[in-house]
Protein backbone atom coordinates (compact mmCIF):
# COMPACT_ATOMS: atom_id res chain seq x y z
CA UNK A 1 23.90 -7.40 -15.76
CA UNK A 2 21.47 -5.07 -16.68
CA UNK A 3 18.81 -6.64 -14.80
CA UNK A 4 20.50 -6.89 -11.43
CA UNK A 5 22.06 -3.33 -12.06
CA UNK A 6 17.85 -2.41 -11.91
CA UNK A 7 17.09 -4.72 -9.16
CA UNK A 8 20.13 -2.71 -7.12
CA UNK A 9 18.91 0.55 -8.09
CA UNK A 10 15.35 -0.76 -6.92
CA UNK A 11 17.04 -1.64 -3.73
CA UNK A 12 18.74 1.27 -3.35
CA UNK A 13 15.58 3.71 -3.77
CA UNK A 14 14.08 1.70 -1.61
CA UNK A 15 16.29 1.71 1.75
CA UNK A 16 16.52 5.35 1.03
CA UNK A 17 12.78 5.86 0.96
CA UNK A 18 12.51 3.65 4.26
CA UNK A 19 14.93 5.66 5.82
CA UNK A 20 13.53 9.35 5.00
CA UNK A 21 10.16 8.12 6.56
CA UNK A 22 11.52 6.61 9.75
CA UNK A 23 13.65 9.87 9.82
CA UNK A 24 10.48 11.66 9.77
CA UNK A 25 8.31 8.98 12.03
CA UNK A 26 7.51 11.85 14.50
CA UNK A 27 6.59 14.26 12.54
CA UNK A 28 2.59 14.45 11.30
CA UNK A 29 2.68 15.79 8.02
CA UNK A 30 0.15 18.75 8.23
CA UNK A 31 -0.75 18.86 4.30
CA UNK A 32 -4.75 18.32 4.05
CA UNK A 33 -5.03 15.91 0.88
CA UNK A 34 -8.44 14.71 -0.94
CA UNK A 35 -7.34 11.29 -1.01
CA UNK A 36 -10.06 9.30 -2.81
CA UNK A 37 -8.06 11.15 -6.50
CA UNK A 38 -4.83 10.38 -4.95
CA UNK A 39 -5.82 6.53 -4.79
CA UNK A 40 -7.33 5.92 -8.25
CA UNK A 41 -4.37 7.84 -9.69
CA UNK A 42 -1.54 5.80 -7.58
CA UNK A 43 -3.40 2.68 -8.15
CA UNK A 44 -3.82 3.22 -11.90
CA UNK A 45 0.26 4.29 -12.18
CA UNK A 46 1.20 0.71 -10.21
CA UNK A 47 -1.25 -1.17 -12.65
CA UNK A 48 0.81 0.10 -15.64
CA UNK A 49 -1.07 -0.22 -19.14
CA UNK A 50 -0.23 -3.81 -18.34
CA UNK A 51 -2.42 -4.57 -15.62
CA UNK A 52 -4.89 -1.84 -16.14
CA UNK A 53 -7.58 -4.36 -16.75
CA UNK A 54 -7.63 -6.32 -13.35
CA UNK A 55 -7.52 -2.94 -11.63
CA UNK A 56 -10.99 -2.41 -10.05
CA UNK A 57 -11.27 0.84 -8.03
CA UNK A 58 -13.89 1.73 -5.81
CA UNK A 59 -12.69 4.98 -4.36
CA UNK A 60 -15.31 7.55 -4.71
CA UNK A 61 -16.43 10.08 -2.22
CA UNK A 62 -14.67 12.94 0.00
CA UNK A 63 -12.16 11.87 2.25
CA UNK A 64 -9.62 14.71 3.57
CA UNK A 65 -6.68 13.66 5.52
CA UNK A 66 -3.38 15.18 6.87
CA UNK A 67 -0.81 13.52 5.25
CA UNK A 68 2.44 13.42 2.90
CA UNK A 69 1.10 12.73 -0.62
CA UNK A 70 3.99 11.51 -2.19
CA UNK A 71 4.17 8.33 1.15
CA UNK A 72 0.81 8.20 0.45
CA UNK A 73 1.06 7.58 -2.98
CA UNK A 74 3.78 4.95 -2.81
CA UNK A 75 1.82 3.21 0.11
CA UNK A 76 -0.76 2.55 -2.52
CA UNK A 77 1.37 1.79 -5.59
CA UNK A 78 3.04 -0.74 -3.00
CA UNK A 79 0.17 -2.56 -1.98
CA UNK A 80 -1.51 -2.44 -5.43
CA UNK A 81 1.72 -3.70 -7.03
CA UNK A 82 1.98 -6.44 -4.69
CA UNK A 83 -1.99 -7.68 -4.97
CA UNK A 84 -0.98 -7.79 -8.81
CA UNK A 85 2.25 -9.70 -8.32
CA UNK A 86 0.82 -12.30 -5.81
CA UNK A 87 -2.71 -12.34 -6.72
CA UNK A 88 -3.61 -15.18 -9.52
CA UNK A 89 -3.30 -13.42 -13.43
CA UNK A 90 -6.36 -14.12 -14.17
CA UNK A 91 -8.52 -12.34 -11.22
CA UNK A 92 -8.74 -8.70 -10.63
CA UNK A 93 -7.69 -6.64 -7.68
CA UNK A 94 -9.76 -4.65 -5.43
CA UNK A 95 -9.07 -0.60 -4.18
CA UNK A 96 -11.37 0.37 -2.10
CA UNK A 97 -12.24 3.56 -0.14
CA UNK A 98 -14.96 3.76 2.96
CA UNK A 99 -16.03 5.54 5.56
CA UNK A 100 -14.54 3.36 8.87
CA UNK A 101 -17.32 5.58 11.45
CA UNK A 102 -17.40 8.95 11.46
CA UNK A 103 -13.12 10.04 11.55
CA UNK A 104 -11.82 7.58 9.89
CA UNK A 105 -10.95 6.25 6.18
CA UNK A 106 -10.44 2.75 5.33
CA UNK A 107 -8.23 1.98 2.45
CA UNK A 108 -8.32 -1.37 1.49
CA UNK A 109 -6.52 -3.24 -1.44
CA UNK A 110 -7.55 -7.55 -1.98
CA UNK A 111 -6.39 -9.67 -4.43
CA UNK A 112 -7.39 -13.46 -5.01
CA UNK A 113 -4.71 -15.24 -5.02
CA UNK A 114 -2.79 -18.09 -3.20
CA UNK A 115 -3.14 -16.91 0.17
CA UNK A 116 -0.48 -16.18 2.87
CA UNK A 117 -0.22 -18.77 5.44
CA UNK A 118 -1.22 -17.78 8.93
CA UNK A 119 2.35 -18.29 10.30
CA UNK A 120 3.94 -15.57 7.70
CA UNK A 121 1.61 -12.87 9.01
CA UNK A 122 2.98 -11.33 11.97
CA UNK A 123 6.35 -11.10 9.89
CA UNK A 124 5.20 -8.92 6.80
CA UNK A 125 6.20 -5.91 7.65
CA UNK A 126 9.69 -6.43 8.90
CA UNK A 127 12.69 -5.58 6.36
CA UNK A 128 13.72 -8.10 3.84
CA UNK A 129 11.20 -11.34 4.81
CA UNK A 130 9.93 -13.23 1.92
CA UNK A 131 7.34 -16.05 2.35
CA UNK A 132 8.63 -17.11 -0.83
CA UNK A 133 12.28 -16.00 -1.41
CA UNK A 134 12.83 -17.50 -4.79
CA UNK A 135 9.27 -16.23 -6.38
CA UNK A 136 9.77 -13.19 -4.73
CA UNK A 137 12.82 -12.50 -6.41
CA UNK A 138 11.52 -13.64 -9.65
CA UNK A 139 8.67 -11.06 -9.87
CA UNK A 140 11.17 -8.17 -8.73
CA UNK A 141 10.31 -7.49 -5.15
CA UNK A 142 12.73 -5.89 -2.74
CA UNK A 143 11.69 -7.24 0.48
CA UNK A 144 11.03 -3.47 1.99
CA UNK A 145 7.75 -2.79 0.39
CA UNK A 146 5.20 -3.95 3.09
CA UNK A 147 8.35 -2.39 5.78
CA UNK A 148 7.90 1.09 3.75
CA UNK A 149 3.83 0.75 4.03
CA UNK A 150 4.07 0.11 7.73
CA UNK A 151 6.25 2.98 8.72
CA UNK A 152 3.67 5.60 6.17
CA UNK A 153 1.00 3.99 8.02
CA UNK A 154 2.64 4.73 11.40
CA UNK A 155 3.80 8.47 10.66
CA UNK A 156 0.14 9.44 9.61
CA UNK A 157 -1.53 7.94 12.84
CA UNK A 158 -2.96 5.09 10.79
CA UNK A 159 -3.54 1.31 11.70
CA UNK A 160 -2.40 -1.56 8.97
CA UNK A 161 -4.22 -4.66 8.89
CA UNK A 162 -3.15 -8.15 6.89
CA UNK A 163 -5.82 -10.66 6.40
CA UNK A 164 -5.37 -13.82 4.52
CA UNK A 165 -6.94 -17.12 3.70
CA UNK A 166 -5.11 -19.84 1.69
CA UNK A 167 -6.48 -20.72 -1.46
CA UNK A 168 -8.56 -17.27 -1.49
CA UNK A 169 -6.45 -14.32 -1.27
CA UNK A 170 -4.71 -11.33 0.70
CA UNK A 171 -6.60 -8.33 1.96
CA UNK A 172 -4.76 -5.30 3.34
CA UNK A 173 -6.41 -2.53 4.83
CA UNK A 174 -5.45 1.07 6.12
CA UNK A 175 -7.15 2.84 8.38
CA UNK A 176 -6.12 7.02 8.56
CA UNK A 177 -8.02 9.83 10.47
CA UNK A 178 -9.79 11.81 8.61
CA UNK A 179 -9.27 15.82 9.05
CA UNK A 180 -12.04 17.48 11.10
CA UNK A 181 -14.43 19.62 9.22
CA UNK A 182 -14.40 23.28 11.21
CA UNK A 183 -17.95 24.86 11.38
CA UNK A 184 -17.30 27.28 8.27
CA UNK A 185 -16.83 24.12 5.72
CA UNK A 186 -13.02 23.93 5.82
């Protein structure tokens, strides 16, 4: 009982969260946030003490956006947590942060794991779909966390991109404008 009582509550939060972002889907958050300290720091919280050890974070370097920190930070504990759940136990997970050009940021999390067939792809993102409904379960998932990622990605003018190969892994990567420097340094 106590189980499903936190697997409800999990649920719960999470329709709640999906529907305060698509409430605010129009509006660009106007915060300027260093995000490179903002990724180690959400990656590093979904990783637990548990994890900590396949967590390998490559997110140095100044990248400013406009953005809502706290979406921000559960888009990253989302796709960190999920690398961890689906990637294989014994291989570590990748957080990466790059330049994408000259305005952009590319935020990109890979595990290696089992792959996602080619077919399951387009689907990802919408509410509830499971590639795997009865493993998915097992490990805890909701079904909303790739919908949640998607609508952050959409509010803050970003791009989200799945890549997969059976047998090798999952890479998803984020793409987000980064804030124009004005002349005086700000």
């Amino acid at each position: 009982i106590e189980r499903e009582g936190r697997r409800l509550q999990e649920l719960v939060s999470d329709l709640m969260s999906l529907s305060r972002i698509e409430a605010e889907k129009d509006d660009l958050p106007s915060n300027t946030i260093s995000l490179a300290p903002l990724v180690r720091r959400a990656a590093s919280d979904a990783a637990g003490q548990d994890r900590a050890t396949r967590l390998e974070i490559d997110a140095d370097g100044e990248f400013v956006v406009s953005g809502d920190a706290q979406q921000l930070e559960q888009l990253v504990r989302n796709l960190v947590d999920n690398a961890l759940k689906y990637g294989a136990e014994d291989t570590p997970v990748t957080v990466s942060l790059h330049h994408q050009g000259t305005k952009r940021v590319r935020l990109t999390v890979t595990d290696r794991g089992e792959g996602i067939a080619p077919e399951h792809i387009p689907h990802l993102t919408r509410r509830f779909y499971r590639t795997d409904p009865g493993r998915s379960r097992a490990s805890g998932g909701t079904g909303l966390g790739l919908a949640i990622v998607k609508h952050i990605v959409e509010r803050h003018r970003g791009r989200l991109d799945i890549e997969s190969t059976l047998g090798e892994g999952t890479r998803v990567s984020v793409l987000l404008p980064i804030v124009e420097e004005t002349g005086d340094g700000k």
